[in-house]
N, C-alpha and C. Protein backbone atom coordinates (compact mmCIF):
# COMPACT_ATOMS: atom_id res chain seq x y z
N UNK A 1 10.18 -28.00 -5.71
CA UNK A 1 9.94 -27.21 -6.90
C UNK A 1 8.63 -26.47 -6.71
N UNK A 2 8.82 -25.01 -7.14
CA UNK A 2 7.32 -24.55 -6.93
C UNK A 2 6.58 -24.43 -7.56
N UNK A 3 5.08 -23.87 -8.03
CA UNK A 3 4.23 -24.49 -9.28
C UNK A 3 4.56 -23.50 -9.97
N UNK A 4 5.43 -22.62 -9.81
CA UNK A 4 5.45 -21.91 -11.58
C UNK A 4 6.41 -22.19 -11.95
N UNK A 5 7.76 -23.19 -11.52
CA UNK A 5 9.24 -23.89 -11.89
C UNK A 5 8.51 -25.11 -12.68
N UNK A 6 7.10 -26.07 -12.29
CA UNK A 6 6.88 -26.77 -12.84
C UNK A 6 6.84 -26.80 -14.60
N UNK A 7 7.73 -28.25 -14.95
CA UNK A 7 7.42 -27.93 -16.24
C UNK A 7 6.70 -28.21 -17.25
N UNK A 8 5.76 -29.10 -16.19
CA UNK A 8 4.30 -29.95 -16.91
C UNK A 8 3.44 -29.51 -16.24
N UNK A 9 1.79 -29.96 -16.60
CA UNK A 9 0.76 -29.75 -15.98
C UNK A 9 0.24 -30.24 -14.71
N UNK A 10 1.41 -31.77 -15.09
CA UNK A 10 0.92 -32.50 -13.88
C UNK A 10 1.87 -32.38 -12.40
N UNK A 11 3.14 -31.62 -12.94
CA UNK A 11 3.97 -31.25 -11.77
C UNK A 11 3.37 -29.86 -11.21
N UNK A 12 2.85 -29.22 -12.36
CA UNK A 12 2.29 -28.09 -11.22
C UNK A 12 0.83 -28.31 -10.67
N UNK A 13 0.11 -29.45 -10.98
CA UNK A 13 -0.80 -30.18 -10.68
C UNK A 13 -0.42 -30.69 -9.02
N UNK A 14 1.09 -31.53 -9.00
CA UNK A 14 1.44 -32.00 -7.76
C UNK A 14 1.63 -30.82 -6.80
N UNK A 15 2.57 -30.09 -7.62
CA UNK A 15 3.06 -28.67 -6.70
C UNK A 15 1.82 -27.97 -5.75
N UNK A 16 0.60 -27.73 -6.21
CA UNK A 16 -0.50 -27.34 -6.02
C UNK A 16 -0.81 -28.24 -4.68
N UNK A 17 -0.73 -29.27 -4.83
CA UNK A 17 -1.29 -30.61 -3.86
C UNK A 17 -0.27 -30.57 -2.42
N UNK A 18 0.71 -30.48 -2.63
CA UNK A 18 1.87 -30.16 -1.93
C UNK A 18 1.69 -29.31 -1.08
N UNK A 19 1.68 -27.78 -1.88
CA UNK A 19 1.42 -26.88 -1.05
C UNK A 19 0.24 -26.36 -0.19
N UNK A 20 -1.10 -27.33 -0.52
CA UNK A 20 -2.46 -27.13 -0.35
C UNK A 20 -2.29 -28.30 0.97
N UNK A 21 -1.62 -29.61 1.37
CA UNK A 21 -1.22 -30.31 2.17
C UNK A 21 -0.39 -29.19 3.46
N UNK A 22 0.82 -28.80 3.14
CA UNK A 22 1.18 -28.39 3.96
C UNK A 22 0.70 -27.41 4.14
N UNK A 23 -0.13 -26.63 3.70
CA UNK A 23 -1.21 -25.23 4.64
C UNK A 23 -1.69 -26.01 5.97
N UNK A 24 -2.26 -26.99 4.97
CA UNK A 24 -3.45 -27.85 6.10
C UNK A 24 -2.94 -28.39 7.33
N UNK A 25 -1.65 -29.08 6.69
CA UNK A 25 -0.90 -29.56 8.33
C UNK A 25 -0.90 -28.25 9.29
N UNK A 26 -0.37 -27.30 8.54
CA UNK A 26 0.20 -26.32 9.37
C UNK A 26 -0.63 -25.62 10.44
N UNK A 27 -1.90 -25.51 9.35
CA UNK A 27 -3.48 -24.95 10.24
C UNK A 27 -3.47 -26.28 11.53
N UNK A 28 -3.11 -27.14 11.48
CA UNK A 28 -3.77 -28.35 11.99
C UNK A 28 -2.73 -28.24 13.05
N UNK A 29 -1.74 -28.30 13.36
CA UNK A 29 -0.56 -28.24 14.24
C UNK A 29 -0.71 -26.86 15.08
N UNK A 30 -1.01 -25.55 14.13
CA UNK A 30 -1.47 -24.67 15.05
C UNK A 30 -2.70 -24.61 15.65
N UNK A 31 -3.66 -25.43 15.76
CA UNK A 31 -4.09 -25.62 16.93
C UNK A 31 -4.44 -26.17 17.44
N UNK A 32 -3.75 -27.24 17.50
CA UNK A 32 -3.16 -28.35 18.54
C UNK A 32 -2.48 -27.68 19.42
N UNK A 33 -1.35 -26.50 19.07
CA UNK A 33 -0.45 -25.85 20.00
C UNK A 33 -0.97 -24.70 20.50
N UNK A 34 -2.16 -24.29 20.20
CA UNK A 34 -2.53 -23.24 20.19
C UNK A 34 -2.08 -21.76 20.20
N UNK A 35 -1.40 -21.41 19.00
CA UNK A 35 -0.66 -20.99 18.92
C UNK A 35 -0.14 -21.05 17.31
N UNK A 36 0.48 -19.64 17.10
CA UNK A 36 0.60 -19.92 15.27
C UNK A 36 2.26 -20.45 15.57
N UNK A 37 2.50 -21.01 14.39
CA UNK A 37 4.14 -21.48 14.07
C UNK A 37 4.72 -20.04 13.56
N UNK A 38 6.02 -19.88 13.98
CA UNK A 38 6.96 -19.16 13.87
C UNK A 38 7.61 -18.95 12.62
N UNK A 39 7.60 -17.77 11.72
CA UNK A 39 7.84 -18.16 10.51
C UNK A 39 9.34 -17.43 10.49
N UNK A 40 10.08 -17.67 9.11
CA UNK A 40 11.12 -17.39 8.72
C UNK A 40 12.33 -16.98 9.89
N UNK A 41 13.20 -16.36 10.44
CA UNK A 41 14.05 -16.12 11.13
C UNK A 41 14.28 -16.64 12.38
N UNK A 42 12.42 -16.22 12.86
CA UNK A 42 12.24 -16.70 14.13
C UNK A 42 12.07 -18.52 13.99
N UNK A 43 11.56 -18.85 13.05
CA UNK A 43 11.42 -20.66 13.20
C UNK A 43 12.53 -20.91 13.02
N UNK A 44 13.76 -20.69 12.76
CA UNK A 44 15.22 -20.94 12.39
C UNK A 44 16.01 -20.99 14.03
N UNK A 45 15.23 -19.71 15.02
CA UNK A 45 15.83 -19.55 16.39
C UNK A 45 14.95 -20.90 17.10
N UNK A 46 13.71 -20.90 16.70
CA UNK A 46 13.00 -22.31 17.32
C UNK A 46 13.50 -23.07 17.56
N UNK A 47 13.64 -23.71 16.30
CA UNK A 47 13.92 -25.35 15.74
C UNK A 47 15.57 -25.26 16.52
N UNK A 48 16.53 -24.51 16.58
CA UNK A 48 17.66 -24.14 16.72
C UNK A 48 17.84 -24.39 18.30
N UNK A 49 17.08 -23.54 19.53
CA UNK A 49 16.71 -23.78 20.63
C UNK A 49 15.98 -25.03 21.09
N UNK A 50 14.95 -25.53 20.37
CA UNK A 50 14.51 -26.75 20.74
C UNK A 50 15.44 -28.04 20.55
N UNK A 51 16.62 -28.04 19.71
CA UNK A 51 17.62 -29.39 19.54
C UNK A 51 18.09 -29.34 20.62
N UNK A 52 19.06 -28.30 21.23
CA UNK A 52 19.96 -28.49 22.12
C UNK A 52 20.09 -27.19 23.28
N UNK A 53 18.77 -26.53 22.95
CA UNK A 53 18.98 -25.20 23.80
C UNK A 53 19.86 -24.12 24.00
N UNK A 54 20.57 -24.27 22.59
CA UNK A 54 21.40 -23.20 22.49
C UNK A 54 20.93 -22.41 20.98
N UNK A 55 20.88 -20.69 20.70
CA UNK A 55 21.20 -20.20 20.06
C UNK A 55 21.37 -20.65 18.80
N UNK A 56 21.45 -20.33 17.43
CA UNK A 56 21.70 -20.35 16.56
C UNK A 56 23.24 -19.90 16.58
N UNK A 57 22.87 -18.38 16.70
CA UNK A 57 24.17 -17.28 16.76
C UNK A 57 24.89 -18.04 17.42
N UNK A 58 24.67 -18.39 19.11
CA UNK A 58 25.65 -19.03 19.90
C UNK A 58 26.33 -20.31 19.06
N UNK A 59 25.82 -21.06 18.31
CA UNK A 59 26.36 -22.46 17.71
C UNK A 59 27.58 -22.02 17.00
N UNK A 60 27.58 -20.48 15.78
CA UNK A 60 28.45 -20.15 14.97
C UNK A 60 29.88 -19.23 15.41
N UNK A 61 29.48 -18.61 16.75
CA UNK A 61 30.03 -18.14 17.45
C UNK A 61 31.30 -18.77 17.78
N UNK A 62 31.01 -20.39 17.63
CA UNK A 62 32.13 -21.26 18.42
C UNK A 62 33.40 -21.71 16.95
């Protein structure tokens, strides 16, 4: 849920915490890898290639 779906103070209180966490991982992972994470389309071909080394497209193809 995101903090303006929240419908209390304290869920958009959490929402806030949430999303202020995963910045931080994210900063924190990129640079460890040195290197930024791949966003939207392209992290979909990532994550997609890194399971089994095939394609996205190629998976639906079949």
């Amino acid at each position: 849920m995101g903090i303006k779906q929240a419908p209390t103070e304290n869920g958009k209180k959490a929402a806030r915490g949430l999303r202020k966490a995963a910045a931080a991982e994210e900063r924190k992972v990129e640079a460890e890898k040195g290197s930024g994470l791949a966003k939207g389309a392209d992290r979909v071909e990532e994550r997609s290639r890194s399971s089994d080394g095939k394609s996205s497209g190629d998976k639906q193809r079949r």
